[in-house]
Protein backbone atom coordinates (compact mmCIF):
# COMPACT_ATOMS: atom_id res chain seq x y z
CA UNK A 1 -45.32 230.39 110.18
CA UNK A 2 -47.51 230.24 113.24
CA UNK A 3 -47.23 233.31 116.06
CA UNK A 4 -48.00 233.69 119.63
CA UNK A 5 -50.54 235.88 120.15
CA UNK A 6 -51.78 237.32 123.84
CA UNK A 7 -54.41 239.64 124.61
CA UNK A 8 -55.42 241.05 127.84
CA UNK A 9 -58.38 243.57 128.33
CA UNK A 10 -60.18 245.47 131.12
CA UNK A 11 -63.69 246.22 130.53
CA UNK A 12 -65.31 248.94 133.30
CA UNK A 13 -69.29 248.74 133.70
CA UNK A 14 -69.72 245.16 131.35
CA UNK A 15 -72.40 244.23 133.54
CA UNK A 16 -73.16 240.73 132.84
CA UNK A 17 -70.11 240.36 131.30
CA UNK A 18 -71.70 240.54 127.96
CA UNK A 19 -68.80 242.03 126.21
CA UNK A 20 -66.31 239.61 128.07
CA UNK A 21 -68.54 236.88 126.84
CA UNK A 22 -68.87 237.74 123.38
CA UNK A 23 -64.98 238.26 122.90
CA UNK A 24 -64.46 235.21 124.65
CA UNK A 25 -66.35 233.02 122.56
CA UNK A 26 -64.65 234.45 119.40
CA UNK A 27 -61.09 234.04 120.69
CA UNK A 28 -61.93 230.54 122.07
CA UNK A 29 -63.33 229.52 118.39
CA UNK A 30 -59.46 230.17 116.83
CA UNK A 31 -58.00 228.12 119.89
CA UNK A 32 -56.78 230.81 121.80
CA UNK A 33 -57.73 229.96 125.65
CA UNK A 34 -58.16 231.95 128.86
CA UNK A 35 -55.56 231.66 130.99
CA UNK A 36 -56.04 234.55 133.27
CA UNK A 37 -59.15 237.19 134.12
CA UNK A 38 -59.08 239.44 130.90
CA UNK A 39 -55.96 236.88 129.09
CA UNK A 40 -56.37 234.85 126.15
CA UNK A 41 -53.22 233.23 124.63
CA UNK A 42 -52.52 230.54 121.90
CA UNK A 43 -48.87 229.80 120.58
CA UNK A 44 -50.34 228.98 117.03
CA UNK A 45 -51.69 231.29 115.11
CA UNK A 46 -50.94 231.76 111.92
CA UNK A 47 -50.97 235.03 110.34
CA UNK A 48 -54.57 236.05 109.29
CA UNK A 49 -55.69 234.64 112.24
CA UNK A 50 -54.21 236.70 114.35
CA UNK A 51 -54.64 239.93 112.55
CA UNK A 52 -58.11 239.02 111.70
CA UNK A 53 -59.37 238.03 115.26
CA UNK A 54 -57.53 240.71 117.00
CA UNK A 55 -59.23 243.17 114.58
CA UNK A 56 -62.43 241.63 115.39
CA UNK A 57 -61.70 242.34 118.94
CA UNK A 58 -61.38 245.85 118.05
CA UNK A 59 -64.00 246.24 115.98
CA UNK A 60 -66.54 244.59 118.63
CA UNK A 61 -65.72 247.22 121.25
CA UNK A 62 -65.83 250.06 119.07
CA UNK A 63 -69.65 249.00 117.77
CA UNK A 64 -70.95 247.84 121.88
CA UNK A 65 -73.07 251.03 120.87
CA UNK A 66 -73.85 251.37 117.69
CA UNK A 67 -77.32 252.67 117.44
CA UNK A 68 -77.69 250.81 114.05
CA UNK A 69 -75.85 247.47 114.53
CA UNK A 70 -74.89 247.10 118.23
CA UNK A 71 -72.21 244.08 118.05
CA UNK A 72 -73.03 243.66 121.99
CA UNK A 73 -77.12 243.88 122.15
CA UNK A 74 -78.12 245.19 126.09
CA UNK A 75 -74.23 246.30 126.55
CA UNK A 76 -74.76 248.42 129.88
CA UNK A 77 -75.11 251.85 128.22
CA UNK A 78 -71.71 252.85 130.69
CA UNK A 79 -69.70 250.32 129.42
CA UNK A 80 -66.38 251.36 128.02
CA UNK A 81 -62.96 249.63 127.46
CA UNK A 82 -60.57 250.52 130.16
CA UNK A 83 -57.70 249.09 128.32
CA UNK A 84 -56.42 246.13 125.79
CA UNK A 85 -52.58 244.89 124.97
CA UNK A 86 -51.85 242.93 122.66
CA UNK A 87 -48.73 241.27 121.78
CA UNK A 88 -47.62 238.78 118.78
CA UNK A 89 -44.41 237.61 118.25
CA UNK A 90 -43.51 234.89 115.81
CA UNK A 91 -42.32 231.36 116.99
């Protein structure tokens, strides 16, 4: 069974756009495309995918500062998640 998955996120002080960036290229590798600022969207994902992806969305912004293993090296030391939705439904 495939599902459609969007995802929309704000970002405040991602100078650079380095967080942007590095979720964008990991959504973009599973097929899901940009379709608006902060929007990513695919209407074929199957199950794993999405769950796994959207957790590695997740799990990117919580690390930006990790002091041991920053997932986001030179994140602006401000930068903080303003807000994400997600929704999946299945088709």
């Amino acid at each position: 069974m495939s599902y459609r998955v969007i995802l929309r996120l704000s970002l405040n002080n991602d100078v650079g756009s380095r967080i942007r960036n590095t979720i964008h290229g990991d959504l973009s590798a599973v097929g899901m495309r940009q379709t608006k600022t902060g929007t990513w969207e695919s209407s074929s994902l199957t199950e794993e995918d999405a769950a796994y992806h959207m957790a590695k969305v997740l799990l990117t912004i919580a690390h930006v500062h990790n002091p041991n293993k920053p997932t986001v090296p030179n994140a602006h030391p401000d930068s903080h998640l303003d807000h994400l939705w997600i929704y999946i439904d299945s088709n």
